[in-house]
Protein backbone atom coordinates (compact mmCIF):
# COMPACT_ATOMS: atom_id res chain seq x y z
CA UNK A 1 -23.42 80.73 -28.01
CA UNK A 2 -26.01 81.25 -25.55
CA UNK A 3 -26.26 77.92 -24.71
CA UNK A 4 -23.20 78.35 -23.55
CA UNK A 5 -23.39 81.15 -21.32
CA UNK A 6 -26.34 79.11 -19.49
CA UNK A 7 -24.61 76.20 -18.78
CA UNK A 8 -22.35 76.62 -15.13
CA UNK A 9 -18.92 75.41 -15.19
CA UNK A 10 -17.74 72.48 -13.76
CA UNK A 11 -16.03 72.79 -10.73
CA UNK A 12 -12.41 71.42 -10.78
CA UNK A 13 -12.28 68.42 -8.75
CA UNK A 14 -10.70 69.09 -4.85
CA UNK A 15 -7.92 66.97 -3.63
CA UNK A 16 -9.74 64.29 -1.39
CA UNK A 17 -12.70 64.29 -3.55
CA UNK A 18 -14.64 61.10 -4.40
CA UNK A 19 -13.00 60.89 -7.82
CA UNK A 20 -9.81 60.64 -6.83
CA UNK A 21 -10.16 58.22 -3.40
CA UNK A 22 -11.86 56.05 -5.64
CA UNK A 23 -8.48 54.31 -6.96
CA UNK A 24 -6.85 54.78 -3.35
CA UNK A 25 -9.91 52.56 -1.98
CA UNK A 26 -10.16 50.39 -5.03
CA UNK A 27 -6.43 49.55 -4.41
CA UNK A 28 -6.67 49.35 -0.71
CA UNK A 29 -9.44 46.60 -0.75
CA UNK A 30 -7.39 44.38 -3.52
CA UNK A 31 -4.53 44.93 -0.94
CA UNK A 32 -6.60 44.05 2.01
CA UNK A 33 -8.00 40.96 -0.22
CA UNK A 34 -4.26 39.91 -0.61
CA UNK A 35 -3.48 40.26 3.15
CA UNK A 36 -6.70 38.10 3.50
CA UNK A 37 -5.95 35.25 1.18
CA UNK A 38 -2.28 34.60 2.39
CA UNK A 39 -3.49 34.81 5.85
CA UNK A 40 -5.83 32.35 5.44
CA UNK A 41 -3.39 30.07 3.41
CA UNK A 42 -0.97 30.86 6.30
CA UNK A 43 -3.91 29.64 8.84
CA UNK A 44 -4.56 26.48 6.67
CA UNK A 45 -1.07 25.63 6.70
CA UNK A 46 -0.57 25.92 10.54
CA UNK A 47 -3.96 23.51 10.98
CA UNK A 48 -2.52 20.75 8.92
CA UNK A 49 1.30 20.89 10.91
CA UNK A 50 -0.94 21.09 13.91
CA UNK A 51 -2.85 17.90 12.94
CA UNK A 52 0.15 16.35 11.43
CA UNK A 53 1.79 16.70 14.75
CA UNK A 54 -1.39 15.69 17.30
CA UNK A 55 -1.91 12.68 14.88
CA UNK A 56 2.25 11.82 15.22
CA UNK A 57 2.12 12.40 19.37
CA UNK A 58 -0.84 10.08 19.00
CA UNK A 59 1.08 7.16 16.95
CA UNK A 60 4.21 7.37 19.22
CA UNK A 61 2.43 7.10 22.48
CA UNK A 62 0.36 3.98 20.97
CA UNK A 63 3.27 2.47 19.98
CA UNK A 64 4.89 3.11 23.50
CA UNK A 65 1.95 1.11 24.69
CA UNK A 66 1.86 -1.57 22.25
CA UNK A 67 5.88 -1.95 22.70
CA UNK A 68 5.09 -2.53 26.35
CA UNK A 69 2.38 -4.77 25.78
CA UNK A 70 4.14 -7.43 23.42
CA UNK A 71 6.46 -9.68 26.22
CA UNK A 72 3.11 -9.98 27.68
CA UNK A 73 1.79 -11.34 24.12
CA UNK A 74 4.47 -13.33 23.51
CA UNK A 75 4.06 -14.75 27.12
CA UNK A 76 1.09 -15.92 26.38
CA UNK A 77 1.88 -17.36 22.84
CA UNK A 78 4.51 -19.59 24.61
CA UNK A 79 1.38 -20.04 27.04
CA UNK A 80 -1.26 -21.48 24.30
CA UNK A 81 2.18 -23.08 23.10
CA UNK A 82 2.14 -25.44 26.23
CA UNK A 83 -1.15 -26.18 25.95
CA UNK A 84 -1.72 -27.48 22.61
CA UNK A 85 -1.17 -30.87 23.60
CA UNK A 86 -4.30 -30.77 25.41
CA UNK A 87 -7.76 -31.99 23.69
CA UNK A 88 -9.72 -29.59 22.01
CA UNK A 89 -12.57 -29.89 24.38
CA UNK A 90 -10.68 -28.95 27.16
CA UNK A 91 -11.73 -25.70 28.71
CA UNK A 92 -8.30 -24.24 29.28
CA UNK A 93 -7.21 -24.37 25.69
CA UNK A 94 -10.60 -23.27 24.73
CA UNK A 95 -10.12 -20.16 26.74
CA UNK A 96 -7.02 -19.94 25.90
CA UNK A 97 -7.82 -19.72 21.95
CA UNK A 98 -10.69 -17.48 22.72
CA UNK A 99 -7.81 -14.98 23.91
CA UNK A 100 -5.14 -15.46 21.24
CA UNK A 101 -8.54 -14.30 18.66
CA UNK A 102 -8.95 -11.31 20.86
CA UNK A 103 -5.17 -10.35 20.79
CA UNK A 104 -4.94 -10.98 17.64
CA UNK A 105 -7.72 -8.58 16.25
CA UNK A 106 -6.26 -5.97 18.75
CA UNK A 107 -3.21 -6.04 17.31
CA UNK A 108 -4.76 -5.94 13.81
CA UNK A 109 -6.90 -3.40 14.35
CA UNK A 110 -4.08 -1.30 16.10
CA UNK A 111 -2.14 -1.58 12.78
CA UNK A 112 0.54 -3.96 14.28
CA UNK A 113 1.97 -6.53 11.71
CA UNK A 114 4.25 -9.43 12.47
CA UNK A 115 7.63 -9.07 10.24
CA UNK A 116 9.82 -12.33 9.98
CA UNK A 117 8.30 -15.23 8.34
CA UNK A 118 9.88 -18.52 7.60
CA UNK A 119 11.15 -18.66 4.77
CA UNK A 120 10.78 -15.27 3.22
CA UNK A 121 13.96 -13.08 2.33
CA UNK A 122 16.06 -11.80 5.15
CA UNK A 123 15.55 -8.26 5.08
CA UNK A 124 17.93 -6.18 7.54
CA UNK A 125 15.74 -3.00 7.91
CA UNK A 126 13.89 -5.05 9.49
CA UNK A 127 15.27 -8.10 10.80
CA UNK A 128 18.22 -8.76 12.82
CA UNK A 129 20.58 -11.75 12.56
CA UNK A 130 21.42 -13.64 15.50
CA UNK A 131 22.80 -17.08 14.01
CA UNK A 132 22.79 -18.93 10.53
CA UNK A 133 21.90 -22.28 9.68
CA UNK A 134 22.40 -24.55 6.53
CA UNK A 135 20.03 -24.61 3.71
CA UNK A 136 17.57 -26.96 2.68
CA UNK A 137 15.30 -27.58 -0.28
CA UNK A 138 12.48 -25.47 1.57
CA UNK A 139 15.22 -22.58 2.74
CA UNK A 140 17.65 -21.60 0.20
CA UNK A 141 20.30 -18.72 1.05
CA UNK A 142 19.39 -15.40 2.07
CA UNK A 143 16.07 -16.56 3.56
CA UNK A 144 14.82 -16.84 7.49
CA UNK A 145 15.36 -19.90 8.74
CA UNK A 146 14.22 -19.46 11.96
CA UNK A 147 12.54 -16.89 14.09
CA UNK A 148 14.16 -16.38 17.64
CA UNK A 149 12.06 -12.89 18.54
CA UNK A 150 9.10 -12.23 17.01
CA UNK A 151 9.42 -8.29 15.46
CA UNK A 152 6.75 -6.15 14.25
CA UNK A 153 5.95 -3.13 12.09
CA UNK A 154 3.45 -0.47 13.03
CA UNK A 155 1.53 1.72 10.67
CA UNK A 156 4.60 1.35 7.94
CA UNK A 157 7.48 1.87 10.49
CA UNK A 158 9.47 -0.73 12.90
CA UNK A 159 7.67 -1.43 15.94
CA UNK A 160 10.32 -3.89 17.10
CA UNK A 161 13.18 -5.77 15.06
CA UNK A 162 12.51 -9.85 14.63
CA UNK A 163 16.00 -11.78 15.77
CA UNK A 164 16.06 -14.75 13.07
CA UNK A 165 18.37 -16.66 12.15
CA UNK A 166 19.56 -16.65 8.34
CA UNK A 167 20.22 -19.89 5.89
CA UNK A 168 23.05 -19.68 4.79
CA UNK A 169 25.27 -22.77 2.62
CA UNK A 170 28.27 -23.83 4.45
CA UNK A 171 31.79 -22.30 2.82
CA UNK A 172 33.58 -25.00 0.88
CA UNK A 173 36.57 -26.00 1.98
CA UNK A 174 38.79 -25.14 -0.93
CA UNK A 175 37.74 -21.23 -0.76
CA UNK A 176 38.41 -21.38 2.84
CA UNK A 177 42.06 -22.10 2.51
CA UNK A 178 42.26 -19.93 -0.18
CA UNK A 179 41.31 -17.10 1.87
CA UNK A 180 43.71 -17.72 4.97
CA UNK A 181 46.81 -17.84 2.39
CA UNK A 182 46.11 -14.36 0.82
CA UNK A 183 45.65 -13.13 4.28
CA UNK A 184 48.97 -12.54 5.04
């Protein structure tokens, strides 16, 4: 027992002692650690729409320009047109060639892609039909016969619609009257 009588008593702990504000702090920096992470999720989130959108106002105002810049193109495709009759030595369709390379790897590197091909499937997303001719071993229905207006897609979406026309086989007679007597 006299050990016991030597040794002091503990004191009780106080409200507001260190013992006690150590859970209150403990939870207060995981709660502060929270607020941190979705803040900063809620920041990276905002920088991506933000670049998202800067990189879409970029696209639309190069295609505005591009849009504007094709009748001039196709100008002077009708252009190097005229003057392929010439001889390849003459300067004028030299130059001439020298530019249709240049537009070309413009457009290219701009991400602008011609749409309507002869021959190739009409596709109406894409395409618009103006007129239909009659198939032929080379054309068979459903496919472009013809392209009136050059279209063109840019970065994945429609630029500008092509205007083709569409092969299509000629009705047959029999169906035709068939279809005018059921009409009434």
């Amino acid at each position: 027992m006299p050990d016991e009588l030597n040794e002091t008593p503990e004191p009780e702990p106080r409200p507001g002692s260190a013992s006690e504000s150590a859970p209150a702090t403990t939870e207060a920096a995981e709660d502060w650690a929270t607020r941190y992470k979705y803040l900063f999720a809620d920041f990276e989130n905002f920088r991506r729409r933000t670049e998202r959108s800067r990189e879409a106002i970029t696209r639309q105002a190069r295609s505005g320009v591009i849009r504007e810049l094709l009748p001039i193109f196709e100008a002077f495709r009708s252009a190097r047109s005229a003057v392929a009759s010439l001889p390849p030595t003459d300067p004028v369709r030299h130059g001439l060639e020298l530019l249709d390379r240049e537009w070309s790897t413009f457009l290219k590197h701009e991400g602008v892609e011609p749409i309507a091909a002869v021959g190739q499937p009409f596709r109406p997303d894409e395409q618009e039909a103006v007129g239909e001719a009659p198939t032929s071993p080379d054309i068979p229905e459903g496919t472009v016969a013809e392209i009136v207006q050059q279209g063109y897609r840019f970065f994945g979406g429609v630029l500008r619609p092509a205007k083709v026309v569409v092969a299509r086989s000629p009705p047959e007679a029999g169906t035709e009257v068939a279809r005018t007597e059921e009409s009434p």
